[in-house]
Structure formats: C-alpha cells, structure tokens
N, C-alpha and C. Protein backbone atom coordinates (compact mmCIF):
# COMPACT_ATOMS: atom_id res chain seq x y z
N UNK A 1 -4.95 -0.95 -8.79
CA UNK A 1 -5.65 -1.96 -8.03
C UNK A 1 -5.72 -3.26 -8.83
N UNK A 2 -6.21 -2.96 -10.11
CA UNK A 2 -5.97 -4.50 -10.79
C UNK A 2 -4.77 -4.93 -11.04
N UNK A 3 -4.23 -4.59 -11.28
CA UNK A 3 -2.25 -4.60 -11.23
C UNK A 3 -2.07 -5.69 -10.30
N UNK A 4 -2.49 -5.17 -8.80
CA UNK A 4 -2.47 -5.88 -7.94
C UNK A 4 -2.87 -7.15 -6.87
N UNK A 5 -4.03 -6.80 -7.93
CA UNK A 5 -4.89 -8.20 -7.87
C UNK A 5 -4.53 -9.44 -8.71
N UNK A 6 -4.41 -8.78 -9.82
CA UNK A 6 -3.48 -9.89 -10.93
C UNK A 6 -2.07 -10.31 -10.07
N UNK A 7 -1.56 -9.71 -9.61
CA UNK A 7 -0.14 -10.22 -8.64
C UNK A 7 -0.80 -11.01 -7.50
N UNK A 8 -1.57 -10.86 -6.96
CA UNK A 8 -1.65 -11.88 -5.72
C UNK A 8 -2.47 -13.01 -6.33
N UNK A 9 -2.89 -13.24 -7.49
CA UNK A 9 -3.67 -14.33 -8.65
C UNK A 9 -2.72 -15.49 -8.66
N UNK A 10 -1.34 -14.42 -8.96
CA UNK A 10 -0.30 -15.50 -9.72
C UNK A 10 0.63 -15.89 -8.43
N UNK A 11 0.05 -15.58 -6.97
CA UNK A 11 1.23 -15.90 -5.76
C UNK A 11 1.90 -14.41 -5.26
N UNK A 12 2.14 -13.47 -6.37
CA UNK A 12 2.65 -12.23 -5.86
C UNK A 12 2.36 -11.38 -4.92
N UNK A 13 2.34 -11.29 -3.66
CA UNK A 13 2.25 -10.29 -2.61
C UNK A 13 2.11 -8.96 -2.93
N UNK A 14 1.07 -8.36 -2.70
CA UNK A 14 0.84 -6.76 -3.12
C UNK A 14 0.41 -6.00 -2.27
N UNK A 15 0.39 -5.06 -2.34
CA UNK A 15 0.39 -3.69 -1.49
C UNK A 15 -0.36 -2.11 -2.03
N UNK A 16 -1.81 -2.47 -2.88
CA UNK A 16 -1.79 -1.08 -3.58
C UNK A 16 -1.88 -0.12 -2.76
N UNK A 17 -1.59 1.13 -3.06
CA UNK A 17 -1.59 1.93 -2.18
C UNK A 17 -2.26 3.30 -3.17
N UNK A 18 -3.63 3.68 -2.00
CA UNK A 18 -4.39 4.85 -3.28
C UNK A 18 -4.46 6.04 -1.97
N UNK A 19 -4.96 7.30 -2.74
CA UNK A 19 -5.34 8.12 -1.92
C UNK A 19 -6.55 8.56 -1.62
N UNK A 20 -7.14 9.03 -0.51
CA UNK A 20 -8.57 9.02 0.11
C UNK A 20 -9.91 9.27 -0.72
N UNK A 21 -9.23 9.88 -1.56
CA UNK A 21 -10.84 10.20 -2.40
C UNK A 21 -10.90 9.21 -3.53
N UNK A 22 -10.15 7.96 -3.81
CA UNK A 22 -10.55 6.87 -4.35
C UNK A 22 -10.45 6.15 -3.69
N UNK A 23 -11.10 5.98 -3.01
CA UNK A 23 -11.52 4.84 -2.00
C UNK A 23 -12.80 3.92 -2.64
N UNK A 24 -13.61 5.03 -3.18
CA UNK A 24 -14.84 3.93 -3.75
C UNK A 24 -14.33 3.58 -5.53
N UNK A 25 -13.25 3.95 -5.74
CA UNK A 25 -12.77 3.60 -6.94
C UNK A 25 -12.19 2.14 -7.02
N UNK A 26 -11.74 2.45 -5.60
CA UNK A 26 -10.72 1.11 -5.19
C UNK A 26 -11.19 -0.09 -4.95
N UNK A 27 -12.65 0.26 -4.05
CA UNK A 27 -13.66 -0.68 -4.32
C UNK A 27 -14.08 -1.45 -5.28
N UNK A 28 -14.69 -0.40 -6.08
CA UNK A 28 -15.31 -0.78 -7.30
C UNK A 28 -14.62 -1.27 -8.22
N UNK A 29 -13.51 -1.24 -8.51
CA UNK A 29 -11.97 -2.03 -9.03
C UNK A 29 -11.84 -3.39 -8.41
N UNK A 30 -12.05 -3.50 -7.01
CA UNK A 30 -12.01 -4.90 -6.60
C UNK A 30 -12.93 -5.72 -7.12
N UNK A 31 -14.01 -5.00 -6.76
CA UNK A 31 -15.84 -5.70 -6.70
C UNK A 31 -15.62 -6.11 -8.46
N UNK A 32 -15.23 -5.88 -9.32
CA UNK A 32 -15.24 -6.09 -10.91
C UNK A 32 -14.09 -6.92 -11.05
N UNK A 33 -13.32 -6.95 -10.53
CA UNK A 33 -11.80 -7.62 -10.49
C UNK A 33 -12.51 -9.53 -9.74
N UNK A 34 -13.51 -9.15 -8.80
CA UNK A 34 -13.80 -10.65 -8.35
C UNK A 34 -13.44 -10.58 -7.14
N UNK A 35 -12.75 -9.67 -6.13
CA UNK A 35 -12.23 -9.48 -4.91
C UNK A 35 -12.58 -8.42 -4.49
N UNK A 36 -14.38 -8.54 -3.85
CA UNK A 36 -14.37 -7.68 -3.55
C UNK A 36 -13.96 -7.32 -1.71
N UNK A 37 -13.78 -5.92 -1.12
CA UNK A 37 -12.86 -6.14 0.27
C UNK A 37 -11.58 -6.78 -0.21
N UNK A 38 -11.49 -6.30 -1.09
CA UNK A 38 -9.27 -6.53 -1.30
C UNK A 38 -8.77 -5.08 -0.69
N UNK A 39 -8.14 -5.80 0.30
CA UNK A 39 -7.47 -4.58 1.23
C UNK A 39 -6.26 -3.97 0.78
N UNK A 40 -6.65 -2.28 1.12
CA UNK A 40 -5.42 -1.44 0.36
C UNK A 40 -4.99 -0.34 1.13
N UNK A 41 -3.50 0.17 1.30
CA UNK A 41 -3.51 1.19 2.34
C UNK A 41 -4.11 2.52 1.62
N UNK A 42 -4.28 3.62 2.63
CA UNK A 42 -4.69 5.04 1.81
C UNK A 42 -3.69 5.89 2.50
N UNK A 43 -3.83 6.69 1.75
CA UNK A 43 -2.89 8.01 2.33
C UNK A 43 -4.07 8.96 2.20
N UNK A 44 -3.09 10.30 2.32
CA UNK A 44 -4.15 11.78 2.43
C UNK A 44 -3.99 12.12 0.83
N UNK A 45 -5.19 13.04 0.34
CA UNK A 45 -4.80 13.14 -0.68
C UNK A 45 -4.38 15.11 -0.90
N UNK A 46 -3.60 15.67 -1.79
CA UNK A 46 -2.97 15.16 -3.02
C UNK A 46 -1.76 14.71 -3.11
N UNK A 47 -1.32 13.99 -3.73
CA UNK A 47 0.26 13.99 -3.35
C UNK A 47 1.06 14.65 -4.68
N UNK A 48 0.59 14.62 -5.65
CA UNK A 48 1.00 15.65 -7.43
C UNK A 48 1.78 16.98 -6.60
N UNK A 49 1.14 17.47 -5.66
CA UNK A 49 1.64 18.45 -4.89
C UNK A 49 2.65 19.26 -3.92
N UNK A 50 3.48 17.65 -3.46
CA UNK A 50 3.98 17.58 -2.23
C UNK A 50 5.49 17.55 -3.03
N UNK A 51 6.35 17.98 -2.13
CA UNK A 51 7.73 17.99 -2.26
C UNK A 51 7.88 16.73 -1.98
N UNK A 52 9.40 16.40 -2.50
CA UNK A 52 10.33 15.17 -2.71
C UNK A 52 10.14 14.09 -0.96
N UNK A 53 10.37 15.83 0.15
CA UNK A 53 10.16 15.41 1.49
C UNK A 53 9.18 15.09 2.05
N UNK A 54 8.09 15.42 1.45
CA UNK A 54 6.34 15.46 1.76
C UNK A 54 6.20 14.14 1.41
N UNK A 55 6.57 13.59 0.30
CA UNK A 55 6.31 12.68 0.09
C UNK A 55 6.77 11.14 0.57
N UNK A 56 8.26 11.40 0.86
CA UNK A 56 8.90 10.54 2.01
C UNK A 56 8.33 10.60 3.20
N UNK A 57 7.48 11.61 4.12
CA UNK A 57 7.09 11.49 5.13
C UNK A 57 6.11 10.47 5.43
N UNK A 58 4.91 10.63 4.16
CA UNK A 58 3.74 10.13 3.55
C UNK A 58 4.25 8.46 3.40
N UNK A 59 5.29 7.66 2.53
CA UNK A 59 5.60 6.91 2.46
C UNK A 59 6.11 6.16 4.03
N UNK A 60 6.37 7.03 5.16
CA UNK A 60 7.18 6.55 6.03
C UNK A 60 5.44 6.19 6.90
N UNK A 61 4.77 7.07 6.79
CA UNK A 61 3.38 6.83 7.62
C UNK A 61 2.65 5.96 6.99
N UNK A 62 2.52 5.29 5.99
CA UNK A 62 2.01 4.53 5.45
C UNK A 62 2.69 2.98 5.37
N UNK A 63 4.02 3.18 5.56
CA UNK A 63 4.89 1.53 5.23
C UNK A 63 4.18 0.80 6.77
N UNK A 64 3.91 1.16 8.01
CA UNK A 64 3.18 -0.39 8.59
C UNK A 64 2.22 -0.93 8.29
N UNK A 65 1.52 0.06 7.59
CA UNK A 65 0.60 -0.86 6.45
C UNK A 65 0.52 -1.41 5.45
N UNK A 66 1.35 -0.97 5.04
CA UNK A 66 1.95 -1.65 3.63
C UNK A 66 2.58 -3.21 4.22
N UNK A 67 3.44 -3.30 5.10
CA UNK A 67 4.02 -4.11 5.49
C UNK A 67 2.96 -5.43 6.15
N UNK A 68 2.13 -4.66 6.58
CA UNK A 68 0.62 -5.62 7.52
C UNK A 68 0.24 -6.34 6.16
N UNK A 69 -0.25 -5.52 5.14
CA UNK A 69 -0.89 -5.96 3.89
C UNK A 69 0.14 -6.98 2.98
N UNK A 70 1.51 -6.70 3.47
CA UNK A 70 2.32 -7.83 2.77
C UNK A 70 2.61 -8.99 3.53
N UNK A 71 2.18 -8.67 4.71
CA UNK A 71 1.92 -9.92 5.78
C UNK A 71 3.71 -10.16 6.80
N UNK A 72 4.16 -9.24 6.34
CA UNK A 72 5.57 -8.59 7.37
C UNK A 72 5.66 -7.57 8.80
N UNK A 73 4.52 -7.77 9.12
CA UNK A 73 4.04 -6.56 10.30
C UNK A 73 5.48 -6.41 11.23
N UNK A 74 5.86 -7.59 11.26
CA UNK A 74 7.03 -7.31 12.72
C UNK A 74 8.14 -6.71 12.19
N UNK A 75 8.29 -5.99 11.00
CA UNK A 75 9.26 -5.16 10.20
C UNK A 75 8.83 -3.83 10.24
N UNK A 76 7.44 -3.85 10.89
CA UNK A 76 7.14 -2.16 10.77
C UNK A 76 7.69 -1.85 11.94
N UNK A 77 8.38 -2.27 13.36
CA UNK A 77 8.68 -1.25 14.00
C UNK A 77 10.31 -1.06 14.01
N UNK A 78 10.97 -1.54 13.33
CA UNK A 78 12.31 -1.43 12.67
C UNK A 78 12.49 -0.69 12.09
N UNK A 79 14.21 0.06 12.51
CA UNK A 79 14.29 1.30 10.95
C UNK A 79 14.72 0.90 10.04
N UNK A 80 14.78 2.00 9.33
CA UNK A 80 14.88 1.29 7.65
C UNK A 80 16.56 0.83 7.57
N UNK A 81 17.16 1.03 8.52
CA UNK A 81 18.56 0.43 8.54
C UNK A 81 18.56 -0.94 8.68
N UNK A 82 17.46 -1.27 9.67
CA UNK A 82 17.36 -3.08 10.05
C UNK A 82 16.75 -3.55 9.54
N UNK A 83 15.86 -3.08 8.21
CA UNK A 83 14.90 -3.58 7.29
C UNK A 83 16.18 -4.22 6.27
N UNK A 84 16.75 -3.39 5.77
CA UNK A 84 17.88 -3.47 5.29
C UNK A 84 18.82 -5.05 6.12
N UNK A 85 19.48 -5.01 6.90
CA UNK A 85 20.22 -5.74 7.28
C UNK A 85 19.23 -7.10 7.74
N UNK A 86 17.92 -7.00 8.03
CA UNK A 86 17.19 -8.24 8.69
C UNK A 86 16.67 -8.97 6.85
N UNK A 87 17.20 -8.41 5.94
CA UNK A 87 16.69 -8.60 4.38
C UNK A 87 14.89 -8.84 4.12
C-alpha cells in the first residue's frame, strides 16, 4: 500500500491489490501514509494456496478493478487479446 501511494505522489498510477482480511491494514497504511480512503481492489483470501490456475482466475476477476482504479475502465470489457492490440 505505501509502495503505492509513493507512486501516485510522484504521477505514477497504481493499483494495490490486498486480500479481504487486510482490509483494515490497508486502511490504516493509508490513514498514516496521509491518504486516508486510498482506494484498493480486494480479492478473497488465501491465495499462498491456490494453484498457478486459481490464481489466474482471481487475477481475471479482479482486473475491472484494477483497471477502474487505473482510470482505464473501458478496457475492462475487452479480452486480453484487444488489451494487447488497443496498447
């Protein structure tokens, strides 16, 4: 989370992305960082757990938010072929 706060400081567009049971971590990382309500996507948690595919699924349910939070929304309903070719 601070990673990512320091990137949108310096202009850099960010996207942290945590899982559900740090949510008040994520907070409390903002709220000390100076931003507090710095918006972040969540997933389910655990992911230490999940196969190679579990985890691509997880990534695929989570990128229109990622994409909202990078301020690219009209790329979330594109596949990843035209993400690719639209650059």
């Amino acid at each position: 989370m601070a990673d990512a706060i320091r990137f949108e400081e310096v202009g850099v567009p960010a996207a942290p992305i945590i899982t559900e049971v740090f949510r008040a971590t994520a907070d409390a990382m903002a709220q000390t960082q100076g931003m507090p309500g710095y918006p972040y996507a969540v997933i389910p948690h655990p992911i230490s757990s999940l196969s190679p595919e579990e985890v691509r699924q997880r990534a695929e349910q989570v990128l229109p938010e990622v994409l909202r939070l990078l301020g690219v929304e009209e790329a979330a309903g594109e596949e990843p072929h035209e993400r690719a070719a639209n650059g």
